[in-house]
N, C-alpha and C. Protein backbone atom coordinates (compact mmCIF):
# COMPACT_ATOMS: atom_id res chain seq x y z
N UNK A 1 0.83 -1.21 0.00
CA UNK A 1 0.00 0.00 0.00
C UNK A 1 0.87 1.26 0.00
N UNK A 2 2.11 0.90 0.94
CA UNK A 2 2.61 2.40 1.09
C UNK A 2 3.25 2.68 -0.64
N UNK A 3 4.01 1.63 -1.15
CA UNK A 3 4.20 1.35 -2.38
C UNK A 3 3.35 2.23 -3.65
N UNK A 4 2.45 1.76 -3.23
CA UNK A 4 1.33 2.36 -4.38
C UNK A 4 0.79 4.15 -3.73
N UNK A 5 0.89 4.08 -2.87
CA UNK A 5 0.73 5.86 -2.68
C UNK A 5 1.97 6.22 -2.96
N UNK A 6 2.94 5.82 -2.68
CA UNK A 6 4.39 6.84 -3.31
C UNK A 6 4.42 6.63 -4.64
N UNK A 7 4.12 5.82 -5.38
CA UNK A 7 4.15 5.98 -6.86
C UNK A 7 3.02 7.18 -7.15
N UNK A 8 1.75 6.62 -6.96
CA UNK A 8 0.47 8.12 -7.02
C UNK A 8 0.85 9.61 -6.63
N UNK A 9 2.16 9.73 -5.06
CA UNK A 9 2.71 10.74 -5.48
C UNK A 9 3.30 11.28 -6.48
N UNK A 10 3.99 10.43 -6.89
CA UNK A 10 5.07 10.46 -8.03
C UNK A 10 4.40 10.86 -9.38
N UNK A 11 3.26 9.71 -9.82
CA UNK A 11 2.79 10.48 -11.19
C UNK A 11 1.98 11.67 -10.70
N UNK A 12 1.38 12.25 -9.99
CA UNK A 12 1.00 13.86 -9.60
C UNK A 12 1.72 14.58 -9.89
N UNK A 13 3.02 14.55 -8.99
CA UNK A 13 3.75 15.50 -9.27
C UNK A 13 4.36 15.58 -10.61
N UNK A 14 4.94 14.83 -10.96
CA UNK A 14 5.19 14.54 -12.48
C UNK A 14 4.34 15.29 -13.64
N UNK A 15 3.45 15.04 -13.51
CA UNK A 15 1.69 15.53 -14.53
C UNK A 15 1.53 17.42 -13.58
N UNK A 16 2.17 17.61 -12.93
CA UNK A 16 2.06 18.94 -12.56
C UNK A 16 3.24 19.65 -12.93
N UNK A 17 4.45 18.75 -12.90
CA UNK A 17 5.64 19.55 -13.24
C UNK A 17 5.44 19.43 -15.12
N UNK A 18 4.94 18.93 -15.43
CA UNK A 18 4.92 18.45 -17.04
C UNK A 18 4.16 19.49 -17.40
N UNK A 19 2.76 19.69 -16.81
CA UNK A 19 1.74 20.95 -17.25
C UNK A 19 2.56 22.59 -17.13
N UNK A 20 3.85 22.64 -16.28
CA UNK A 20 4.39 23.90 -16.19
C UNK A 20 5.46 24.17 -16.58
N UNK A 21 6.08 22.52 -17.32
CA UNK A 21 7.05 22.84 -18.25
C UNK A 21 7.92 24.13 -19.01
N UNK A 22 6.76 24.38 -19.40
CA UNK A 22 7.32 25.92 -20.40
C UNK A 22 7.67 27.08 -19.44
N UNK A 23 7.09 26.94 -17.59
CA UNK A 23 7.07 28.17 -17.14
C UNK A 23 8.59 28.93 -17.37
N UNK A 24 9.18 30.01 -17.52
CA UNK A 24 10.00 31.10 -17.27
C UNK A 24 9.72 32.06 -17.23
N UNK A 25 10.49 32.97 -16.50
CA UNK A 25 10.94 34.30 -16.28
C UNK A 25 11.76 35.28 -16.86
N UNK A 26 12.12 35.79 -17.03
CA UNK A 26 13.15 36.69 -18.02
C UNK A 26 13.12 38.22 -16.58
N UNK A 27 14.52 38.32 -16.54
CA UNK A 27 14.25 39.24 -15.50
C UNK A 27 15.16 40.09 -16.16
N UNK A 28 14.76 41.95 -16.11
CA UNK A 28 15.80 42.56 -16.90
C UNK A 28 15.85 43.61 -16.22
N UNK A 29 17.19 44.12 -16.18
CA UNK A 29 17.86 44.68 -15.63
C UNK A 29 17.70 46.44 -15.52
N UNK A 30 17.24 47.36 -15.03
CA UNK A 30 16.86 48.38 -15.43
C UNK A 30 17.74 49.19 -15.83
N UNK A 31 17.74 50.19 -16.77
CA UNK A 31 18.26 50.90 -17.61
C UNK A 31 19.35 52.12 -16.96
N UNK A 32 19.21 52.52 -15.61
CA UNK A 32 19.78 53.98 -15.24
C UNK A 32 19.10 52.83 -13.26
N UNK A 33 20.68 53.06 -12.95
CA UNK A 33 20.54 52.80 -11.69
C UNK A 33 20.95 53.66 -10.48
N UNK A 34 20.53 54.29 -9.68
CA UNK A 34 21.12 55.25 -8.97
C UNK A 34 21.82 54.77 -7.75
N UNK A 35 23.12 55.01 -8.04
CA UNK A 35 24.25 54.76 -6.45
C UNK A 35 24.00 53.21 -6.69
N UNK A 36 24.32 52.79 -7.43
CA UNK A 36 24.52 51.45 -7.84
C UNK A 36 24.85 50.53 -6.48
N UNK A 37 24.33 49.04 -5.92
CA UNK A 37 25.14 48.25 -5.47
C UNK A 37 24.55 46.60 -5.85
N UNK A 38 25.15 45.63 -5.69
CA UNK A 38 25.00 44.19 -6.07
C UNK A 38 23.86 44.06 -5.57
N UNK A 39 23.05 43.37 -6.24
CA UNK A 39 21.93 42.09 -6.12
C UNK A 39 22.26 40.59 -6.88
N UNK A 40 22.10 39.71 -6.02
CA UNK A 40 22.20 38.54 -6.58
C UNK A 40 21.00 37.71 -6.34
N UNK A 41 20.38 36.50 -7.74
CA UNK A 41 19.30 35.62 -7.90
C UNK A 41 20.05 34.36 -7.83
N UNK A 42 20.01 33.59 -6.58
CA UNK A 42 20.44 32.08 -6.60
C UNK A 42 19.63 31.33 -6.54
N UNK A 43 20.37 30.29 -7.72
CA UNK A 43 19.37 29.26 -8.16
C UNK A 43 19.70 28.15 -7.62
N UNK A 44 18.79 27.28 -6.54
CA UNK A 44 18.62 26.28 -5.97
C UNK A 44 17.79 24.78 -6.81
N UNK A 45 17.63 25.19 -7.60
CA UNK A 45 17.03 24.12 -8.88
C UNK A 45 15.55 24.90 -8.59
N UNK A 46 14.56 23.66 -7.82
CA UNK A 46 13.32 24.08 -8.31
C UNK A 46 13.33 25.71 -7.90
N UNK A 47 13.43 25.92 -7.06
CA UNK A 47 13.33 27.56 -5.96
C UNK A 47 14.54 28.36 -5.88
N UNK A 48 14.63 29.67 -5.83
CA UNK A 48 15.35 30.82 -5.54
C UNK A 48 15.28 31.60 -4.47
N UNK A 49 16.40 32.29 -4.31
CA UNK A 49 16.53 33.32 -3.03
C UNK A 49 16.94 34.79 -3.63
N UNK A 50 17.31 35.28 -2.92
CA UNK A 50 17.37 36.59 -3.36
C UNK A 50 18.71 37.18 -2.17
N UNK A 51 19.58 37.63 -2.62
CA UNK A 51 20.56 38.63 -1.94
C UNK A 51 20.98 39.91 -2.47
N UNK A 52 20.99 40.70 -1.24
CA UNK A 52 20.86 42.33 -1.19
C UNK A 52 22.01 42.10 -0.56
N UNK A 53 23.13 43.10 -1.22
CA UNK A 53 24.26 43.83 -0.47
C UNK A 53 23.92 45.19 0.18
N UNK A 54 23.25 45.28 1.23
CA UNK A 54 23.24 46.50 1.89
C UNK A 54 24.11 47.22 2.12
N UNK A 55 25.28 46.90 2.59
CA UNK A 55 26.32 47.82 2.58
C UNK A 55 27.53 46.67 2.82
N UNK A 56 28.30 46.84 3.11
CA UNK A 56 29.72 45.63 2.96
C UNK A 56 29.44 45.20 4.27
N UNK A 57 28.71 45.61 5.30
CA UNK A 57 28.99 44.18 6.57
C UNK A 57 27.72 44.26 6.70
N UNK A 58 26.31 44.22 5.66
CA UNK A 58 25.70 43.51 5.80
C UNK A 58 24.81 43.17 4.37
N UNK A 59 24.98 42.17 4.42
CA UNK A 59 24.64 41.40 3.13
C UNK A 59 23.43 40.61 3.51
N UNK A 60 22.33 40.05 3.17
CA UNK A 60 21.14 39.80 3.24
C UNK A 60 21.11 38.41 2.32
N UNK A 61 20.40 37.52 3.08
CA UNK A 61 19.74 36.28 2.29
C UNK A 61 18.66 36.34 2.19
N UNK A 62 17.51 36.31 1.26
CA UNK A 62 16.04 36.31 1.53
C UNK A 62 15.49 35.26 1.02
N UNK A 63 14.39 34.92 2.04
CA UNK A 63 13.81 33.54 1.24
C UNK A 63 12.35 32.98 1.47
N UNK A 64 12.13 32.28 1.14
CA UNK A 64 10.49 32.19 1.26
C UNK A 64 10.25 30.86 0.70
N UNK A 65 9.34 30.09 1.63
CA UNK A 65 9.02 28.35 1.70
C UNK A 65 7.57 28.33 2.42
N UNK A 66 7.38 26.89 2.39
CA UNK A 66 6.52 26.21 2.76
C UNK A 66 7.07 25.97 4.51
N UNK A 67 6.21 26.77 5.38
CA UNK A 67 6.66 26.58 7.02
C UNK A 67 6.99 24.95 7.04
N UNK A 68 6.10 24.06 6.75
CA UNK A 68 6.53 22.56 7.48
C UNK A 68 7.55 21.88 6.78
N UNK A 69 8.51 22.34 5.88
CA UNK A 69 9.14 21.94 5.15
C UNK A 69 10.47 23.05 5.62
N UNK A 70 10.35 23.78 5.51
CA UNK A 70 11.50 24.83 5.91
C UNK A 70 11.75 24.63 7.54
N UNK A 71 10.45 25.08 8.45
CA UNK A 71 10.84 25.03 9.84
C UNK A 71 10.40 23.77 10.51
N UNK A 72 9.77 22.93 10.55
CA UNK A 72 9.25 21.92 10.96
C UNK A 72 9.86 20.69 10.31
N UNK A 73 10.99 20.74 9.00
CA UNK A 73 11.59 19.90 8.54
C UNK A 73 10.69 18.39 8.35
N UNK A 74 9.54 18.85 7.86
CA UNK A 74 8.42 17.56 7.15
C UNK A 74 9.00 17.95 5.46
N UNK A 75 9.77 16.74 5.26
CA UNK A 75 10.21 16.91 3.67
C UNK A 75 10.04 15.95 2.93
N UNK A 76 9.85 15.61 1.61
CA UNK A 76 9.64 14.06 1.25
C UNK A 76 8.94 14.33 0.08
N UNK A 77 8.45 13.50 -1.01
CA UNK A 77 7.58 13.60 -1.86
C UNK A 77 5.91 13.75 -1.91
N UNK A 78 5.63 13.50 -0.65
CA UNK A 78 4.03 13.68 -0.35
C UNK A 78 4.11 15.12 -0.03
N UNK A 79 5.25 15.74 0.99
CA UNK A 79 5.24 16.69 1.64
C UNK A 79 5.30 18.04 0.65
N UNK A 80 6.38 17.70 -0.57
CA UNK A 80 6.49 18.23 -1.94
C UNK A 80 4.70 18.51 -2.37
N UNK A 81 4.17 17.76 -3.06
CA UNK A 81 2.99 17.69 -3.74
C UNK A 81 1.71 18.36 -2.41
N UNK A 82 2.00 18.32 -1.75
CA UNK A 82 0.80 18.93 -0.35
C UNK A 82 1.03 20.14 -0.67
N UNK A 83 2.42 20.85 -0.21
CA UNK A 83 2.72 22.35 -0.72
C UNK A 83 2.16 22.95 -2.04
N UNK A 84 2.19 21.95 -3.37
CA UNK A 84 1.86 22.21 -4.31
C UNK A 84 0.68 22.77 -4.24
N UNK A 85 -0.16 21.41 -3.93
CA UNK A 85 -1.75 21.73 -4.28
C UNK A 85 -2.54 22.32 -3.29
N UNK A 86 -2.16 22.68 -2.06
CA UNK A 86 -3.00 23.12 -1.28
C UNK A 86 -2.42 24.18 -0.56
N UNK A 87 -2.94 25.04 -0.44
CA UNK A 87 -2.26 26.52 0.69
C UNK A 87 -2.22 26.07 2.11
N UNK A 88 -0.81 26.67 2.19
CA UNK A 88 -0.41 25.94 3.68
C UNK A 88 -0.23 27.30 4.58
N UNK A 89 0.65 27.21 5.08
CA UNK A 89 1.72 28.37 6.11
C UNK A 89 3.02 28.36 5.64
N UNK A 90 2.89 29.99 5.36
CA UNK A 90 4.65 30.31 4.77
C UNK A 90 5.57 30.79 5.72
N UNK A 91 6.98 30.78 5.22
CA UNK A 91 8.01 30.84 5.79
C UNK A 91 8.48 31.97 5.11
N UNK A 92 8.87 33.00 5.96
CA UNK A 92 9.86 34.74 5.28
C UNK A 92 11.61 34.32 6.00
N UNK A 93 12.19 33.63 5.58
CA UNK A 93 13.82 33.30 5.59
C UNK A 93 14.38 34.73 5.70
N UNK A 94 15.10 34.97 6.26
CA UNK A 94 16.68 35.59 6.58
C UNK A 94 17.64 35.17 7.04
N UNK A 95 18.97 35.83 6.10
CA UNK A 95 20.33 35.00 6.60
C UNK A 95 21.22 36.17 6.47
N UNK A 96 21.82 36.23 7.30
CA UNK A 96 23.43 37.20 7.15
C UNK A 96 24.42 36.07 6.45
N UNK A 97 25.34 36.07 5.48
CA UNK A 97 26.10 36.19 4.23
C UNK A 97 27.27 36.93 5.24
N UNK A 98 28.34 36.23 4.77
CA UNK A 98 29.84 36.75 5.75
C UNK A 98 30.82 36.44 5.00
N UNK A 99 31.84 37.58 5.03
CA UNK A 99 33.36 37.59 4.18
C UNK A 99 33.15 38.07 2.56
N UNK A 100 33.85 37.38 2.02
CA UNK A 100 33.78 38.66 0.70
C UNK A 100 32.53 38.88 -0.12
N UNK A 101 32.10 39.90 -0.67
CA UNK A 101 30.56 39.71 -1.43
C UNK A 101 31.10 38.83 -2.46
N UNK A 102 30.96 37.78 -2.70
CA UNK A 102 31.28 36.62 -3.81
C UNK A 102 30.51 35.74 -3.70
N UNK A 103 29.43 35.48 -4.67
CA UNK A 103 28.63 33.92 -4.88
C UNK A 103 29.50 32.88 -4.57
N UNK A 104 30.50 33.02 -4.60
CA UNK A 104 31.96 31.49 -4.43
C UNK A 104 31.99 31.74 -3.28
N UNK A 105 31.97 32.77 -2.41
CA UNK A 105 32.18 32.63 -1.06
C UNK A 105 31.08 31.93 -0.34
N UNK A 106 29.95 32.33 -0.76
CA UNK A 106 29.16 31.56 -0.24
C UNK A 106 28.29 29.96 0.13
N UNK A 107 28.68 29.31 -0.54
CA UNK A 107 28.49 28.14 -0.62
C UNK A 107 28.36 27.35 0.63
N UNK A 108 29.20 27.67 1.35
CA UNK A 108 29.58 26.61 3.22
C UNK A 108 28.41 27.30 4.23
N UNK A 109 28.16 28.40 3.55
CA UNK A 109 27.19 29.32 4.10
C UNK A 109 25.77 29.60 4.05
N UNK A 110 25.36 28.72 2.42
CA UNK A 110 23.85 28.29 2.08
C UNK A 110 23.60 26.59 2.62
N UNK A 111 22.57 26.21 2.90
CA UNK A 111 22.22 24.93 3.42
C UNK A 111 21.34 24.65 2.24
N UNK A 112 21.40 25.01 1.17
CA UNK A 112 21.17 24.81 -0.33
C UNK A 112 21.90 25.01 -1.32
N UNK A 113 22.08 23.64 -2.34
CA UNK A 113 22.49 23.97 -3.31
C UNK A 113 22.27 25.00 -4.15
N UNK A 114 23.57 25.49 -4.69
CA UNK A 114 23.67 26.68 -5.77
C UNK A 114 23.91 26.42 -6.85
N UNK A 115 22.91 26.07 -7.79
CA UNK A 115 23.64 25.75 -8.86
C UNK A 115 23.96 27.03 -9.78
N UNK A 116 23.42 28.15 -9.27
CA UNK A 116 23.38 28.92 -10.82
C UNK A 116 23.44 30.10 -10.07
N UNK A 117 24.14 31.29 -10.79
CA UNK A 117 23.37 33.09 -10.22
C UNK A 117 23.44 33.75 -11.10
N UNK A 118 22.43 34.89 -10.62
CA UNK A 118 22.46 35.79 -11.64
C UNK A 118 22.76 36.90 -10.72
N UNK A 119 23.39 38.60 -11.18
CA UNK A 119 24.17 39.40 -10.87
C UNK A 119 23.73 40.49 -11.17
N UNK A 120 22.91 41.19 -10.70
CA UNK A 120 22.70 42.65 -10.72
C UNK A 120 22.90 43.51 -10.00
N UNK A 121 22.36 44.98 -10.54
CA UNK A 121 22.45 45.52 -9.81
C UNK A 121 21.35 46.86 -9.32
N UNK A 122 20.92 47.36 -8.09
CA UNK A 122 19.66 48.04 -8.37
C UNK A 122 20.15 49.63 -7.14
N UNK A 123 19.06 50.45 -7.27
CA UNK A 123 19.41 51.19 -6.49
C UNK A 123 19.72 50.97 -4.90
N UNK A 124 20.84 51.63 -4.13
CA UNK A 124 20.94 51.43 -2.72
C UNK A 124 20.00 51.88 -2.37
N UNK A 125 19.53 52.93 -2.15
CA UNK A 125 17.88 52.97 -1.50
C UNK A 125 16.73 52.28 -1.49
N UNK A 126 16.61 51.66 -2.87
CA UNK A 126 15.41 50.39 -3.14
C UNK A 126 15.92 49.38 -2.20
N UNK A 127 17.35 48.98 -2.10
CA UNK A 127 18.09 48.17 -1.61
C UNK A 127 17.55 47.93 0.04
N UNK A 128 18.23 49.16 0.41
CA UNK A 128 18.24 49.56 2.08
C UNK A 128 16.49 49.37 2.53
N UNK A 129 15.36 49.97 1.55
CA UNK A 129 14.42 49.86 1.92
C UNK A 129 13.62 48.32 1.96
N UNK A 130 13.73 47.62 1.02
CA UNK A 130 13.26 46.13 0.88
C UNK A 130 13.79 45.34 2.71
N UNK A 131 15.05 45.55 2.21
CA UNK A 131 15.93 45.24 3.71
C UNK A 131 14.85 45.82 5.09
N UNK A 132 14.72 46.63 4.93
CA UNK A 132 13.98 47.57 5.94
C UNK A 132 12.57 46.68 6.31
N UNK A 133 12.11 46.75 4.96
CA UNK A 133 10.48 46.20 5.57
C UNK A 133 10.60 44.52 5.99
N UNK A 134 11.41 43.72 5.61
CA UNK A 134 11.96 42.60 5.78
C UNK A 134 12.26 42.40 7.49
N UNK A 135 13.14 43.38 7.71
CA UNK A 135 13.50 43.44 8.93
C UNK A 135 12.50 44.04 10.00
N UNK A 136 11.07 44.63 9.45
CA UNK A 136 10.29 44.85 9.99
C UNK A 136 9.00 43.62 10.61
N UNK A 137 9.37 42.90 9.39
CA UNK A 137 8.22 41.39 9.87
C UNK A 137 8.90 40.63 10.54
N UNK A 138 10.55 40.90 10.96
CA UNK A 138 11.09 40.16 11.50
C UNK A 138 10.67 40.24 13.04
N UNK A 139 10.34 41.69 13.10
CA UNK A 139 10.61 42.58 14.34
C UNK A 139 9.10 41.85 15.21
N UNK A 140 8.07 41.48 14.65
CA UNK A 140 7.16 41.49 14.98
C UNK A 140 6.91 40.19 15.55
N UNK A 141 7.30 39.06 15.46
CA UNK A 141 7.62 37.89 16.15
C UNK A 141 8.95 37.29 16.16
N UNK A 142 9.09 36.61 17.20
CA UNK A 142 10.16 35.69 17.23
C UNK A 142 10.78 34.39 16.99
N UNK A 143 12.29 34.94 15.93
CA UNK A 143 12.01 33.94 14.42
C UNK A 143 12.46 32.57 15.07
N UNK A 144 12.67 31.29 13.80
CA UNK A 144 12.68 30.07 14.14
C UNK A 144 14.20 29.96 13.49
N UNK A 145 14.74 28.82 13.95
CA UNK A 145 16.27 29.58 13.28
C UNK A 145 16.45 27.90 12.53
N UNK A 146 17.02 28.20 11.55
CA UNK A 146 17.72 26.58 11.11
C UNK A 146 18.68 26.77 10.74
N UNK A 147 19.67 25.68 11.47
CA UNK A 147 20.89 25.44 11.27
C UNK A 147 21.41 24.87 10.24
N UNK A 148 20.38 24.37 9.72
CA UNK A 148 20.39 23.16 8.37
C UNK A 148 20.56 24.11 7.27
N UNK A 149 19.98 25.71 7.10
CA UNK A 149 19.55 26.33 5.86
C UNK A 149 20.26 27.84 6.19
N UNK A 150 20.65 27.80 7.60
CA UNK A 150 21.29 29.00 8.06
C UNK A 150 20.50 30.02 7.72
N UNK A 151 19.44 29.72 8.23
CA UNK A 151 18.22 31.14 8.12
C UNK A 151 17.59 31.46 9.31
N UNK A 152 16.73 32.10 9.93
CA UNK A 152 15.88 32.40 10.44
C UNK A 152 14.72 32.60 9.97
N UNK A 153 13.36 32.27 10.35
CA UNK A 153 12.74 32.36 9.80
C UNK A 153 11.25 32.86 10.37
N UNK A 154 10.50 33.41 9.79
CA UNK A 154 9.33 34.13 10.62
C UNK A 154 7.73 33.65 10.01
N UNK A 155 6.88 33.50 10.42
CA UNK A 155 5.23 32.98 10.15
C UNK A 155 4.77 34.55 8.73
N UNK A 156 4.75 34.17 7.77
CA UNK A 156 4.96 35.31 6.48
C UNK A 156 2.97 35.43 6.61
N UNK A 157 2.82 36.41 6.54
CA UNK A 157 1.31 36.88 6.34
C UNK A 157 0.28 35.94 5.33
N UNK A 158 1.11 36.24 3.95
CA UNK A 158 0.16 35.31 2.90
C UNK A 158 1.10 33.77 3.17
N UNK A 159 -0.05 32.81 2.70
CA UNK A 159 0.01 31.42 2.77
C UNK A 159 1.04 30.86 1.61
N UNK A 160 1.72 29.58 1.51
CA UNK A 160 2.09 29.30 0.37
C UNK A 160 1.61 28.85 -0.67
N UNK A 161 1.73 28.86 -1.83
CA UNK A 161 0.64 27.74 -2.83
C UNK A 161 1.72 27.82 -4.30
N UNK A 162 1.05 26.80 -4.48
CA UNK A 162 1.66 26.79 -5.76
C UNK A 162 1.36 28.13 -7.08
N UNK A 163 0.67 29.02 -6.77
CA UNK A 163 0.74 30.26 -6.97
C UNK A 163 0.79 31.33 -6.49
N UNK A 164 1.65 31.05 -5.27
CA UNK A 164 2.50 32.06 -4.45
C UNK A 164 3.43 31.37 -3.90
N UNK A 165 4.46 30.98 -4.86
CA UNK A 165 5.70 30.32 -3.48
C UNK A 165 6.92 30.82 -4.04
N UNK A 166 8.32 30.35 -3.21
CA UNK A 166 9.11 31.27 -3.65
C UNK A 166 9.82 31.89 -4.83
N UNK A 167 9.69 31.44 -5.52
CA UNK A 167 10.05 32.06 -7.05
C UNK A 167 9.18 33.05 -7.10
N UNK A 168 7.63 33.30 -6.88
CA UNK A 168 6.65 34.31 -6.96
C UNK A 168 7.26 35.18 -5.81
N UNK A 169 7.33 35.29 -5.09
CA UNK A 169 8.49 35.96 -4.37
C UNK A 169 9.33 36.88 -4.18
N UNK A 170 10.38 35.88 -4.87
CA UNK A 170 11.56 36.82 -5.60
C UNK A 170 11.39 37.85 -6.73
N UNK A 171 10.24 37.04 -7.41
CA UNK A 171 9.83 38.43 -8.69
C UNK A 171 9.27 39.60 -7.84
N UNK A 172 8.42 39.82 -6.73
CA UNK A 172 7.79 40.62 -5.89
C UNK A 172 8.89 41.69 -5.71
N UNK A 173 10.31 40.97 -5.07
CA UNK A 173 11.23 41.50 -4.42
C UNK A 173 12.16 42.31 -5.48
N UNK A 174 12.12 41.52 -6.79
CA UNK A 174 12.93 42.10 -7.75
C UNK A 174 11.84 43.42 -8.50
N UNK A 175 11.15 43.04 -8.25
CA UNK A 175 9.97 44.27 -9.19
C UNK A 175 10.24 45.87 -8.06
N UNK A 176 9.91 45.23 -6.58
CA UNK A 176 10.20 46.42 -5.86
C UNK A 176 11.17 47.00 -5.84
N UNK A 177 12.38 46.81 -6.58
CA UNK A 177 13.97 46.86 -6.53
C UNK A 177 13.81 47.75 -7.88
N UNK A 178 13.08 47.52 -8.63
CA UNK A 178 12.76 48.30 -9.52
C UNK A 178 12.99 47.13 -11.65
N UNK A 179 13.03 46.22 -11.01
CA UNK A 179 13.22 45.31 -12.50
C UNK A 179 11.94 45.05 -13.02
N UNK A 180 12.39 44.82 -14.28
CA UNK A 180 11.09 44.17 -14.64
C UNK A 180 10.85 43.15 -15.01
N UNK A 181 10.36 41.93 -14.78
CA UNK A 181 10.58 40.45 -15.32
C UNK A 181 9.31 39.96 -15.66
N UNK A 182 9.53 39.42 -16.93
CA UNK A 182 8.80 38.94 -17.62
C UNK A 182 8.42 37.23 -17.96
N UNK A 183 7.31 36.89 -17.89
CA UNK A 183 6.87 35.17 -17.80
C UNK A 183 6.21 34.90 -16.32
N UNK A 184 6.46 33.39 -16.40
CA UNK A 184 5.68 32.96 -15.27
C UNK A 184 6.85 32.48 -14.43
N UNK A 185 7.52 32.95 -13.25
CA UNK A 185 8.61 31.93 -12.24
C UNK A 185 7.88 30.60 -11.58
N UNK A 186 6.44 29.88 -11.95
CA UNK A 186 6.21 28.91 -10.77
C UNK A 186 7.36 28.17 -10.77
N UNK A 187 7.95 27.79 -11.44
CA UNK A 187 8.74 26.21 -11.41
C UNK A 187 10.55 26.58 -10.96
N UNK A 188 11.00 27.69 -10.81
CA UNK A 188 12.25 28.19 -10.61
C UNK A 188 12.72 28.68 -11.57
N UNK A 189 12.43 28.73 -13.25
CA UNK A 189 13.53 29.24 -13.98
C UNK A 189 13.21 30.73 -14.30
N UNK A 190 14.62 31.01 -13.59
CA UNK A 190 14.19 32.54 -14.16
C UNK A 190 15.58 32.58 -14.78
N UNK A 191 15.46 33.42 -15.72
CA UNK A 191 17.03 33.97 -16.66
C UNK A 191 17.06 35.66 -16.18
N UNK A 192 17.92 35.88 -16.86
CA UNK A 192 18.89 37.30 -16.92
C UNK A 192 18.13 37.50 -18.44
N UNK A 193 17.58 38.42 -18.91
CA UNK A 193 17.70 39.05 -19.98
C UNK A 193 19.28 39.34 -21.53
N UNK A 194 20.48 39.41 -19.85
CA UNK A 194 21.68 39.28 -20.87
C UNK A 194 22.11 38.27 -20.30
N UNK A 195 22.14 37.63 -21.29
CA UNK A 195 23.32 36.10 -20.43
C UNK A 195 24.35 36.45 -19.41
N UNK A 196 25.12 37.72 -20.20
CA UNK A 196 25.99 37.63 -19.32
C UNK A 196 26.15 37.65 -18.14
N UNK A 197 24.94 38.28 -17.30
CA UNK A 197 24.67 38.10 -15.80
C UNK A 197 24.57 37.00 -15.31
N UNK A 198 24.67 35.69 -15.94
CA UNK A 198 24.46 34.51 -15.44
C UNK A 198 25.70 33.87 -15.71
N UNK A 199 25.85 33.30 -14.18
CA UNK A 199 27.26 32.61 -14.42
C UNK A 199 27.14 31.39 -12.82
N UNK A 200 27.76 30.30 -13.36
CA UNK A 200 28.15 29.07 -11.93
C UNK A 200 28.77 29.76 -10.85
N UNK A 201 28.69 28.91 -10.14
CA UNK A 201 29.18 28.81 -8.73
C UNK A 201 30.56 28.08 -8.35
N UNK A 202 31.87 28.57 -7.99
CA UNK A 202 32.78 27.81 -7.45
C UNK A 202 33.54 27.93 -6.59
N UNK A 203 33.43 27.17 -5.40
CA UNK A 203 34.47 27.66 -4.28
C UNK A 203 35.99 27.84 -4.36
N UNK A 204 36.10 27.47 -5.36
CA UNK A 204 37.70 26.86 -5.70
C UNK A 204 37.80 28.68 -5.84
N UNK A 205 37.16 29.22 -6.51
CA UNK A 205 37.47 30.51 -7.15
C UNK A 205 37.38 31.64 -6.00
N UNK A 206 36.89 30.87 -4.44
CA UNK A 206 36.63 31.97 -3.49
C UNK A 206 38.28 32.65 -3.17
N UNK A 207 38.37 33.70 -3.38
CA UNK A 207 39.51 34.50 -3.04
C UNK A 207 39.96 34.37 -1.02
């Protein structure tokens, strides 16, 4: 029996990831940036995060999940497909990022794989302010911390669903930053508009 429900998970999710196939994003970079500083889009396969260089000693992780999967560590393929199809309780992630601003530096420091980033850049004030209201929902309860993902994490207002989870998110965060991105992020892929903002991850290369 248990046999035959983990397969029934399996073709669900499958027949849901198949129907969203085509989803992407195209995220582009705005034209005239004032007082320029780094933003980076890391790609964790299905899901993304988002990092703000606020100023050089403090650098920002942002992130956003499914609470019983992020803080309650219920993970698995049923637990996958539940998040999908039904609105649960979300998770608002923060992480402090330490030592050089470098995607290579970071790696020992995410409790997720990186496979991919992308590299922009937006105004310090859009910057400082996102940071701001972030640090304001932080303020308002007291967060849950994981050691596993090196985040903290807080009970996020709206619910998760498979049309609000974190990739929907990050476009929120990048639009308020002032970009504009274009397509659908459900499934994780978002691009750079110029390739060239997109580039791997390697520690070997951390200075």
């Amino acid at each position: 029996m248990e046999e035959q429900n983990t397969s029934k998970w399996r073709w669900m999710l499958s027949a849901v990831l198949t129907l969203l196939a085509g989803c992407t994003a195209t995220i582009i970079q705005p034209d005239e940036v004032i007082d320029p500083v780094p933003v980076y889009v890391l790609d964790h396969g299905r899901h993304n995060s988002l990092v703000l260089v606020v100023d050089e000693d403090n650098v920002q992780r942002l992130a956003y999940g499914e609470w019983r999967w992020y803080v309650d560590g219920e993970t698995g393929l049923g637990r996958s497909l539940s998040a999908l199809l039904v609105n649960t309780p979300a998770a608002l992630g923060r992480g402090r990022l330490r030592g050089p601003i470098d995607p290579d530096c970071w790696v020992d420091q995410i409790g997720s794989e990186i496979r991919n980033v992308l590299i922009f850049s937006a105004g310090r004030e859009r910057v400082a302010n996102l940071a701001a209201e972030v640090d304001a929902e932080f303020a308002r309860a007291e967060p849950h911390y994981s050691h596993l993902l090196n985040l903290e994490f807080v009970l996020d207002a709206r619910e998760y669903s498979l049309g609000h989870n974190s990739n929907h998110r990050v476009v929120e965060w990048l639009r308020a930053l002032g970009f504009e991105v274009r397509g659908n992020p459900t499934i994780g892929i978002l691009r750079a508009a110029d390739p060239e903002r997109s580039r791997s991850v390697d520690p070997a290369r951390c200075p």
